[in-house]
PDB file of N, CA and C in Angstrom:
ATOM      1  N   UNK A   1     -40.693 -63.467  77.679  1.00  0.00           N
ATOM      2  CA  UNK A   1     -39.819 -63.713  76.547  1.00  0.00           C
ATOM      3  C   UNK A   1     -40.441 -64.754  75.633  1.00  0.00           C
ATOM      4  N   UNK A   2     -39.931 -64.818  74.579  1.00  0.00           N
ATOM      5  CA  UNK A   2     -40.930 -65.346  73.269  1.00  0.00           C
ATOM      6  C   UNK A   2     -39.596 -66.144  72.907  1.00  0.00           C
ATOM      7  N   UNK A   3     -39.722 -67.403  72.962  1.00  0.00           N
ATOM      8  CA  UNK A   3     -38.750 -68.538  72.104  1.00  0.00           C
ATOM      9  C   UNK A   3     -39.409 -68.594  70.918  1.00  0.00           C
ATOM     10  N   UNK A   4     -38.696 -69.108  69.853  1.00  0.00           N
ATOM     11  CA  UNK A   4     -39.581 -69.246  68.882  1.00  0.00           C
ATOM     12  C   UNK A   4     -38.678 -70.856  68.343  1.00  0.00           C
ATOM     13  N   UNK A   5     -40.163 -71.175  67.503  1.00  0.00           N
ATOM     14  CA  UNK A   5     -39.238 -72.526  67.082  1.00  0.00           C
ATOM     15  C   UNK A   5     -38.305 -72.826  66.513  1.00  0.00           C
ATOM     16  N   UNK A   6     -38.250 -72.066  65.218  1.00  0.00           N
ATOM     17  CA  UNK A   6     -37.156 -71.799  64.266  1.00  0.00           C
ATOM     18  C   UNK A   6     -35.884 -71.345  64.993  1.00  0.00           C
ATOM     19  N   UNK A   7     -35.777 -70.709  65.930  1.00  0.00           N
ATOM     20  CA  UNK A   7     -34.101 -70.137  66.403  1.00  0.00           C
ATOM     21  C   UNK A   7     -34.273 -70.186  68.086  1.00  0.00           C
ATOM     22  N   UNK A   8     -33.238 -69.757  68.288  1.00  0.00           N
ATOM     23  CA  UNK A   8     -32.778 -70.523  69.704  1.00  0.00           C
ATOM     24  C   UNK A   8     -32.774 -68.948  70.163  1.00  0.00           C
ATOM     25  N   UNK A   9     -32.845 -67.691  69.895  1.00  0.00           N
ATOM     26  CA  UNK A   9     -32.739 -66.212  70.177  1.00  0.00           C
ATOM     27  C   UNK A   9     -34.293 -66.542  71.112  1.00  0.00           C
ATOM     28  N   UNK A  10     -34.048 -65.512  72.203  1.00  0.00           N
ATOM     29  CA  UNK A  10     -35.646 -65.433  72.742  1.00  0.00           C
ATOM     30  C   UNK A  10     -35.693 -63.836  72.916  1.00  0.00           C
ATOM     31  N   UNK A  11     -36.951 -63.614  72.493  1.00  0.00           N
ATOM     32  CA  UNK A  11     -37.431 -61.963  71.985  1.00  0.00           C
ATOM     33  C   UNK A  11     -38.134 -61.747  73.384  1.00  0.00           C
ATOM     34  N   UNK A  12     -37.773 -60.470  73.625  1.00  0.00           N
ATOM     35  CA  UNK A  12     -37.094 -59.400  72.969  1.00  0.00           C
ATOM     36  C   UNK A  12     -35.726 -59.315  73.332  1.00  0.00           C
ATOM     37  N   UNK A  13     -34.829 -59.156  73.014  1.00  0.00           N
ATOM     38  CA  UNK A  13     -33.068 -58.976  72.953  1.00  0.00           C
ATOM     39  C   UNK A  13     -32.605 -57.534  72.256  1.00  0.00           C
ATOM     40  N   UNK A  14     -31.390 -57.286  72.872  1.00  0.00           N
ATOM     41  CA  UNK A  14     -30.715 -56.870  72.018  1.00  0.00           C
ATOM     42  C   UNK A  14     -29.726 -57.830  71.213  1.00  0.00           C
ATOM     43  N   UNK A  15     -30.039 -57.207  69.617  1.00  0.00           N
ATOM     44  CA  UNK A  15     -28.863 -57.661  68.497  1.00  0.00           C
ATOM     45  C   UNK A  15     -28.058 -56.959  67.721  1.00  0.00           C
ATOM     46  N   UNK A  16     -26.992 -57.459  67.650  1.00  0.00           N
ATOM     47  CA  UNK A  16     -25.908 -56.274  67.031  1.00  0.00           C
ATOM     48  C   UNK A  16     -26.068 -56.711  65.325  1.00  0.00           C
ATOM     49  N   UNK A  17     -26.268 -55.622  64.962  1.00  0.00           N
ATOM     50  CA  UNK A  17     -26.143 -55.962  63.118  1.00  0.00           C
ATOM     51  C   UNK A  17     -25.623 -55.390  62.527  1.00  0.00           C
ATOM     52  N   UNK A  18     -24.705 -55.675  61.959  1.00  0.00           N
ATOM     53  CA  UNK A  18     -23.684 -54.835  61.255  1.00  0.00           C
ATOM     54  C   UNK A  18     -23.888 -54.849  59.743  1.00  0.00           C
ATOM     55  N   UNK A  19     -23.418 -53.755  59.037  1.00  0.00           N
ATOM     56  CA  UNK A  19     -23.387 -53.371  57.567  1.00  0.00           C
ATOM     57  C   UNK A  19     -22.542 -52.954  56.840  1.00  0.00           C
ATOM     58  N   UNK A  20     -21.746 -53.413  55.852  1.00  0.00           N
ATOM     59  CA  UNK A  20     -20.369 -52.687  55.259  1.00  0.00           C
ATOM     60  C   UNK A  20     -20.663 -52.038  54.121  1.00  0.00           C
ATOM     61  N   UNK A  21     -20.020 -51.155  53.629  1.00  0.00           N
ATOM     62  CA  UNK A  21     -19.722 -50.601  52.419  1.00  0.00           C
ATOM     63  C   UNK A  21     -18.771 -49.600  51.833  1.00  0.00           C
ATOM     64  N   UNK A  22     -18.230 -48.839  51.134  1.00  0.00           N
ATOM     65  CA  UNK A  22     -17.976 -48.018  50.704  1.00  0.00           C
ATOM     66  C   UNK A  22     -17.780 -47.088  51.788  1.00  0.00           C
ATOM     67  N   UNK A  23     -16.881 -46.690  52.112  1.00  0.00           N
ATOM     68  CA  UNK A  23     -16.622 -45.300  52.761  1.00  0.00           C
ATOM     69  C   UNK A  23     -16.983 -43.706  52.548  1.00  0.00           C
ATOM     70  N   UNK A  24     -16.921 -44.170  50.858  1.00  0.00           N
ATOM     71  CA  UNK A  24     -17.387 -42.690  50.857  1.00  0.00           C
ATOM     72  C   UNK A  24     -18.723 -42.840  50.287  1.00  0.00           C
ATOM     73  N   UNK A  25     -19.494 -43.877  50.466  1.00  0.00           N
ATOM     74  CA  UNK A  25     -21.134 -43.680  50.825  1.00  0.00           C
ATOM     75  C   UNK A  25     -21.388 -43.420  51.991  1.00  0.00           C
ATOM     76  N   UNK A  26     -23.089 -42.722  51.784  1.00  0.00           N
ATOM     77  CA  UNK A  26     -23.242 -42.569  53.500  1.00  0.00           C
ATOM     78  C   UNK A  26     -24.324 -43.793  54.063  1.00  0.00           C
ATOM     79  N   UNK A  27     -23.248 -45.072  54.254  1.00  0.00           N
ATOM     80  CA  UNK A  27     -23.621 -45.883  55.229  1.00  0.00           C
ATOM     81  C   UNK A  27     -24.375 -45.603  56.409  1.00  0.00           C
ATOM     82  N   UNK A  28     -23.836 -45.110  57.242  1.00  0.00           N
ATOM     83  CA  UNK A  28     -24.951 -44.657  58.260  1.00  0.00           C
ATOM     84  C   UNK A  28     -25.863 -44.562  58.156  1.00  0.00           C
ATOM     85  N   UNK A  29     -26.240 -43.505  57.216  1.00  0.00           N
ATOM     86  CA  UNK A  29     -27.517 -43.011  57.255  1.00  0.00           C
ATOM     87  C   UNK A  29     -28.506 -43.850  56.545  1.00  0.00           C
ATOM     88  N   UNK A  30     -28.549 -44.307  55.774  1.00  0.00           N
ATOM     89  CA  UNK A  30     -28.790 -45.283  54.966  1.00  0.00           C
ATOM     90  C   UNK A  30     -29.127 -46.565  56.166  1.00  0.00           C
ATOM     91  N   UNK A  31     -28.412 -47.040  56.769  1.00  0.00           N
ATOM     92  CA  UNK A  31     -28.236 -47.795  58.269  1.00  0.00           C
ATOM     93  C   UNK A  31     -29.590 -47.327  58.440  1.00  0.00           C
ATOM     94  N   UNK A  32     -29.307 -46.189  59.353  1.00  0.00           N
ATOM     95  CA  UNK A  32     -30.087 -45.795  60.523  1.00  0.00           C
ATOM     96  C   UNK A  32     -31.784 -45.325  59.898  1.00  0.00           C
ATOM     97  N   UNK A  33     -31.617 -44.967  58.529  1.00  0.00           N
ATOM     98  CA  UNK A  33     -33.427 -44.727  58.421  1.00  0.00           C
ATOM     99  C   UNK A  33     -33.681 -46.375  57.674  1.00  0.00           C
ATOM    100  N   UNK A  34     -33.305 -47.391  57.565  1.00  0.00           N
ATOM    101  CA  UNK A  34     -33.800 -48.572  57.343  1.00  0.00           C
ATOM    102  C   UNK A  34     -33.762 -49.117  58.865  1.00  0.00           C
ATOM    103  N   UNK A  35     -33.383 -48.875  59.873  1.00  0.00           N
ATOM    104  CA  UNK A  35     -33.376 -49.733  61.093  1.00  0.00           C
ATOM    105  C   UNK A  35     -34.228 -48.699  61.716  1.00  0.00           C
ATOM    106  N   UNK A  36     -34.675 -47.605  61.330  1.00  0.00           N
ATOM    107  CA  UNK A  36     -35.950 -46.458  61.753  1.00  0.00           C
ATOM    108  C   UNK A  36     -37.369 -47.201  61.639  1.00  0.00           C
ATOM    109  N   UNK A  37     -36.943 -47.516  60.301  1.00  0.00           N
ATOM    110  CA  UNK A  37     -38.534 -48.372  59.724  1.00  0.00           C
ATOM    111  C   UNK A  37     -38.850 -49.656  60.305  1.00  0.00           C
ATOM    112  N   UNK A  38     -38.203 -50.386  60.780  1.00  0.00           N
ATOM    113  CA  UNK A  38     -38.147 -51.299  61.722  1.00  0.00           C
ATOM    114  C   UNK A  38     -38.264 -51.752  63.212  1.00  0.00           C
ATOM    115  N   UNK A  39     -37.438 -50.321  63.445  1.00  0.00           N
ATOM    116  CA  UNK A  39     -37.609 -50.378  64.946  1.00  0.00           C
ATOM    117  C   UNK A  39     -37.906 -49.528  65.353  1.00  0.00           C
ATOM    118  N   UNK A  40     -39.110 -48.437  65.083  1.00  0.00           N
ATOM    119  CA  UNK A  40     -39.487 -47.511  65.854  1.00  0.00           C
ATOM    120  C   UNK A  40     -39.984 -47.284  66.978  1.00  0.00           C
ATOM    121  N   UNK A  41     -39.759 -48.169  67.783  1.00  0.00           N
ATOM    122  CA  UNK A  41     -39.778 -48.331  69.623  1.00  0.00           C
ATOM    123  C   UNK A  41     -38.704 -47.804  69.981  1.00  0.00           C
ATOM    124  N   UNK A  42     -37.579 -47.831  69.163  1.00  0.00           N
ATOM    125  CA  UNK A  42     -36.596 -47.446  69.426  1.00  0.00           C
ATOM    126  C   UNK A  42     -36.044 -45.578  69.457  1.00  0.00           C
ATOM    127  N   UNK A  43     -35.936 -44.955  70.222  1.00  0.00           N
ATOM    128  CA  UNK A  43     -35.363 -43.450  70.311  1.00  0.00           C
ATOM    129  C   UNK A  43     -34.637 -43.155  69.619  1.00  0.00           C
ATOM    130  N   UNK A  44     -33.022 -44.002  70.064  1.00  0.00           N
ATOM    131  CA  UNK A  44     -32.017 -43.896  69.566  1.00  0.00           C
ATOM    132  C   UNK A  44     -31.090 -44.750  69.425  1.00  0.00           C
ATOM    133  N   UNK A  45     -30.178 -45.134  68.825  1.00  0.00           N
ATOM    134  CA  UNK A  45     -29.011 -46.620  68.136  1.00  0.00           C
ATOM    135  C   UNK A  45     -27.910 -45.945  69.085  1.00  0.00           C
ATOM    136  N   UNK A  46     -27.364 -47.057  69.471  1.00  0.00           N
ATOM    137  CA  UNK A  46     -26.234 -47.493  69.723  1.00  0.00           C
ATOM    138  C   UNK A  46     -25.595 -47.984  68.787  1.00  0.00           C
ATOM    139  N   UNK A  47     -24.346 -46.720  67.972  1.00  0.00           N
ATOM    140  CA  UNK A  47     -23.394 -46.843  66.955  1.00  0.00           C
ATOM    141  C   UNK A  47     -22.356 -47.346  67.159  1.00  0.00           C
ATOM    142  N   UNK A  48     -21.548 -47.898  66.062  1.00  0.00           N
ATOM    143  CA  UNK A  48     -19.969 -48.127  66.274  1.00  0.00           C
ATOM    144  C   UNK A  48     -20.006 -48.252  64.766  1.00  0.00           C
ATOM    145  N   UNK A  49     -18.739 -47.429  64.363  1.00  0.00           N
ATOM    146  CA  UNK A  49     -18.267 -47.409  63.338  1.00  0.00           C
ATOM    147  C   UNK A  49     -16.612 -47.923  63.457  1.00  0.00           C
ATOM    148  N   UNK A  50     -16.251 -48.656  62.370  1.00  0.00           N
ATOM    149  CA  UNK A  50     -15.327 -49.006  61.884  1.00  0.00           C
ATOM    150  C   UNK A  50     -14.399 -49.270  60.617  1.00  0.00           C
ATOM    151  N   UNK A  51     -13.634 -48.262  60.360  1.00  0.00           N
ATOM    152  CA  UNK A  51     -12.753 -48.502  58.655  1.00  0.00           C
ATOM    153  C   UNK A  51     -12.050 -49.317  58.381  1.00  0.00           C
ATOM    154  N   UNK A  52     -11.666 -49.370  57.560  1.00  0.00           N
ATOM    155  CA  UNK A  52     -11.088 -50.550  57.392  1.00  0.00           C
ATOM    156  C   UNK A  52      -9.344 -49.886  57.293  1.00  0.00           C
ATOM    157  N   UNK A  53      -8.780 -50.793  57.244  1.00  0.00           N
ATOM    158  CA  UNK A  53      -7.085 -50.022  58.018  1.00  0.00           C
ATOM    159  C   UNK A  53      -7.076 -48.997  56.785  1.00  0.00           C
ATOM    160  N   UNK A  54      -6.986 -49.283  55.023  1.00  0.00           N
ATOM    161  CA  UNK A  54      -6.625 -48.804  54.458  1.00  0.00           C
ATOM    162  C   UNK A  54      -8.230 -47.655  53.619  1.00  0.00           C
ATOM    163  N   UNK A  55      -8.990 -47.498  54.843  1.00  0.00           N
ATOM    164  CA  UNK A  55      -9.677 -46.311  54.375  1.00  0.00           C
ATOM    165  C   UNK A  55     -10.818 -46.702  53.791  1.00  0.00           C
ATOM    166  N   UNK A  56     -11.198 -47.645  52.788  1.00  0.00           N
ATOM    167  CA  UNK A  56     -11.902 -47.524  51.498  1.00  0.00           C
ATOM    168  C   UNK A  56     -13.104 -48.012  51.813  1.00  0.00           C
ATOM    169  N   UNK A  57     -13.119 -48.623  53.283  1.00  0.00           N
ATOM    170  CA  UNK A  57     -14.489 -49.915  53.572  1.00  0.00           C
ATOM    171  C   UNK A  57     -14.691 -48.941  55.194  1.00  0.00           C
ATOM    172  N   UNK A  58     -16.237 -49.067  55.038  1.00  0.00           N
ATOM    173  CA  UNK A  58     -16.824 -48.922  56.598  1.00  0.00           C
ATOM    174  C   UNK A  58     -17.678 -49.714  56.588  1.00  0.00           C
ATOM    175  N   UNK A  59     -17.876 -50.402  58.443  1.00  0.00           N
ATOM    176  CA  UNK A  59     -18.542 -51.085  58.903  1.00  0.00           C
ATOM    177  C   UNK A  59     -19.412 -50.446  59.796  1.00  0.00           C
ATOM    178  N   UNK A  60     -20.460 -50.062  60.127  1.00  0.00           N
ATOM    179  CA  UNK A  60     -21.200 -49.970  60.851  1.00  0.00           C
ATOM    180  C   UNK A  60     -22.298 -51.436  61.797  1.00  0.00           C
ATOM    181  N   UNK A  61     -22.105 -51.412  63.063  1.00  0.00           N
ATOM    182  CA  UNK A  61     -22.795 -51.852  63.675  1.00  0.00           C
ATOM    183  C   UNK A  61     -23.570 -50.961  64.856  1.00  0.00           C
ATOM    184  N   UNK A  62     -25.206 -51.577  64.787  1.00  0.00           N
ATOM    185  CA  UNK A  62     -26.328 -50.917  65.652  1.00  0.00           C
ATOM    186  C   UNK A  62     -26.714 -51.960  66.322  1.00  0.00           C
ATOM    187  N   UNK A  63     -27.024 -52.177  67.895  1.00  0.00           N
ATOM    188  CA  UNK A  63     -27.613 -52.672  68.834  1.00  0.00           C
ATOM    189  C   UNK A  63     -28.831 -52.230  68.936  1.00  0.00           C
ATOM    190  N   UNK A  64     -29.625 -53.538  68.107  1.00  0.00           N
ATOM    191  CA  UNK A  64     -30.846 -53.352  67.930  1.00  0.00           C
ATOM    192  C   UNK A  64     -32.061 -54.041  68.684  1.00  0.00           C
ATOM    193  N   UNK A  65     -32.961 -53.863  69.555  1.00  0.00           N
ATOM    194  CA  UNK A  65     -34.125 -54.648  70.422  1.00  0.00           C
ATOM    195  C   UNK A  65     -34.790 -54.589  69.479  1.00  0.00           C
ATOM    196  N   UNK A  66     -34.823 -56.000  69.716  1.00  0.00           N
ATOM    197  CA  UNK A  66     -35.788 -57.045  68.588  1.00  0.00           C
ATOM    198  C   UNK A  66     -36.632 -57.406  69.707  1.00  0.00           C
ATOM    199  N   UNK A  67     -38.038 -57.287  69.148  1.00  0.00           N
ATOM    200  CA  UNK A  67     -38.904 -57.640  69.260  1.00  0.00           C
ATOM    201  C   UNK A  67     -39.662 -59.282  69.048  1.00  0.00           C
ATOM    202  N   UNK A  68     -38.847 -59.546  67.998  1.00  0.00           N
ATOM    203  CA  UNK A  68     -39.304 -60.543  67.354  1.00  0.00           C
ATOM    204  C   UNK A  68     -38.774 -60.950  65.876  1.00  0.00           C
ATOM    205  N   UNK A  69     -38.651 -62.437  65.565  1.00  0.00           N
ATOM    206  CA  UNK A  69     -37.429 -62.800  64.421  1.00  0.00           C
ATOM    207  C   UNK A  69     -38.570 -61.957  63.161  1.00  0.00           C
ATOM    208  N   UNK A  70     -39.449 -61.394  62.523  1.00  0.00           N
ATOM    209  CA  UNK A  70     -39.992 -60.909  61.651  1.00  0.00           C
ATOM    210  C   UNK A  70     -38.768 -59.297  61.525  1.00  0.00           C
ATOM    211  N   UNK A  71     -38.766 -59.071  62.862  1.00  0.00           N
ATOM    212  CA  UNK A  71     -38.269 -57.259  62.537  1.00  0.00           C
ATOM    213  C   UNK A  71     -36.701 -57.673  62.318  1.00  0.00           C
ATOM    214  N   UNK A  72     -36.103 -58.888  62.575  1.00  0.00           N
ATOM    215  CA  UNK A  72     -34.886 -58.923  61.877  1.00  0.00           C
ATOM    216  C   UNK A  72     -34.806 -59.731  60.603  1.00  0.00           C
ATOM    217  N   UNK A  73     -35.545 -59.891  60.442  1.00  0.00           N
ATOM    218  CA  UNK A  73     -35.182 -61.008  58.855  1.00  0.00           C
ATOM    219  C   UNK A  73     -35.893 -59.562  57.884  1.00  0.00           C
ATOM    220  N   UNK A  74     -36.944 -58.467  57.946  1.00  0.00           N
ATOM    221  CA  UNK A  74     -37.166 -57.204  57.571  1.00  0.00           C
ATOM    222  C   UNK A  74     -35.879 -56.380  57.742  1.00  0.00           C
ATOM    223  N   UNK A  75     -35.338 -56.148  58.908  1.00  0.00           N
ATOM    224  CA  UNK A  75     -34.077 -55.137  58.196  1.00  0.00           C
ATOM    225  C   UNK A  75     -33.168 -56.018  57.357  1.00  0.00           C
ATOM    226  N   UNK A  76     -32.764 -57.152  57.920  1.00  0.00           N
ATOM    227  CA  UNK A  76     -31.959 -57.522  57.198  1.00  0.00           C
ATOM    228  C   UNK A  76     -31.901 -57.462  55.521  1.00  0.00           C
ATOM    229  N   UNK A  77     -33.733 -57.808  55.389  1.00  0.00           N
ATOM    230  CA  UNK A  77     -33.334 -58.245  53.560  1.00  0.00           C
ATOM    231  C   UNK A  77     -33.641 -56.555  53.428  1.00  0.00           C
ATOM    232  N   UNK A  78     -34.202 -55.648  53.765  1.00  0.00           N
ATOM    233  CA  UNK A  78     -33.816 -54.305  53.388  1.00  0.00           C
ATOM    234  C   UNK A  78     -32.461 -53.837  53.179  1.00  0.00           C
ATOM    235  N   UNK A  79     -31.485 -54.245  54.434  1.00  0.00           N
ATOM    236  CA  UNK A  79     -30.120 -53.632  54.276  1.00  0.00           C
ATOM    237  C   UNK A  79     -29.769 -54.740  53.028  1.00  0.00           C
ATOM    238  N   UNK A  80     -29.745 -55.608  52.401  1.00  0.00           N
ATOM    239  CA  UNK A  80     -29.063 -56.474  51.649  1.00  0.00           C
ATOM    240  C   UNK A  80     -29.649 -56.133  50.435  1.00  0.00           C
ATOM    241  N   UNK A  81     -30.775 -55.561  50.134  1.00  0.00           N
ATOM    242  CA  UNK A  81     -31.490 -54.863  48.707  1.00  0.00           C
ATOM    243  C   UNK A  81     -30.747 -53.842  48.635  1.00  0.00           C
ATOM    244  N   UNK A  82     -30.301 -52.898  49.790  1.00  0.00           N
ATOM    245  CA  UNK A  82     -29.729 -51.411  49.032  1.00  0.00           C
ATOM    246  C   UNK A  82     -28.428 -51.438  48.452  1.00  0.00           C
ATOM    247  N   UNK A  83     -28.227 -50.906  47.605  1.00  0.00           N
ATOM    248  CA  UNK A  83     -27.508 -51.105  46.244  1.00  0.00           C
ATOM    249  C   UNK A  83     -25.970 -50.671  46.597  1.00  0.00           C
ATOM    250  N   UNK A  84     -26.412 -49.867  47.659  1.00  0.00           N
ATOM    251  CA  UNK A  84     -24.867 -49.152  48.840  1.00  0.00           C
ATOM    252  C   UNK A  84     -24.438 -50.181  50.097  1.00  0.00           C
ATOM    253  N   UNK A  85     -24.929 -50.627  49.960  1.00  0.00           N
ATOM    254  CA  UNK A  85     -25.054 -51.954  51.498  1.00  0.00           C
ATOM    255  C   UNK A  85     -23.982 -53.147  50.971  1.00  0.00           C
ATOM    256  N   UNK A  86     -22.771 -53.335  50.794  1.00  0.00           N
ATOM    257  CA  UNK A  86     -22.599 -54.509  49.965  1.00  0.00           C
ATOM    258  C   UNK A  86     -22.423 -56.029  51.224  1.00  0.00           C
ATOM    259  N   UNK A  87     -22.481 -55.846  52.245  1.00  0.00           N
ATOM    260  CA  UNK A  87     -22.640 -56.881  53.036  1.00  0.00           C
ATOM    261  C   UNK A  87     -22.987 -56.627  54.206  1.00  0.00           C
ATOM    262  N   UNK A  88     -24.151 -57.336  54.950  1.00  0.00           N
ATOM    263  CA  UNK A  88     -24.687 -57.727  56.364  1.00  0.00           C
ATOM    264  C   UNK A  88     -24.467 -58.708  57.097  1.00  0.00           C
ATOM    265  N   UNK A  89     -24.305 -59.103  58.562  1.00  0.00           N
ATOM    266  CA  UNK A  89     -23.792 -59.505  59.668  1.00  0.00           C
ATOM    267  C   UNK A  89     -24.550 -59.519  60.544  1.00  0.00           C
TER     268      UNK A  89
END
């Protein structure tokens, strides 16, 4: 396992990262090929989706093995550039 100085996380882990937006965008997918480009060690995500009571907002969170704080501070500012993404977690 890899401590690093900057954060108290030791790699490799799983991390849950979540993404909100728009419901009737397709979050997911959008999700899942930016956390593709990142984590391609990875097969397959562990999903959870969540609406919001009155419909209009989804949350998606993926349990992601990190390797190392570079492949999360990379999805992250990817999911926070896309223009459908309006908040990360």
């Amino acid at each position: 396992m890899e401590l690093t100085k900057d954060s108290a996380i030791e790699f490799p882990c799983d991390f849950p990262i979540k993404a909100m937006g728009l419901s009737t965008d397709p979050i997911e997918n959008i999700f899942t090929n930016i956390a593709r480009k990142h984590f391609p060690h990875m097969k397959s995500f562990n999903i959870k989706r969540q609406e919001s009571s009155g419909g209009n907002y989804i949350s998606i969170t993926i349990i992601m093995e990190a390797l190392n704080r570079e492949q999360l501070d990379n999805v992250y500012r990817d999911l926070s550039a896309h223009k459908k993404i309006m908040m990360t977690l």
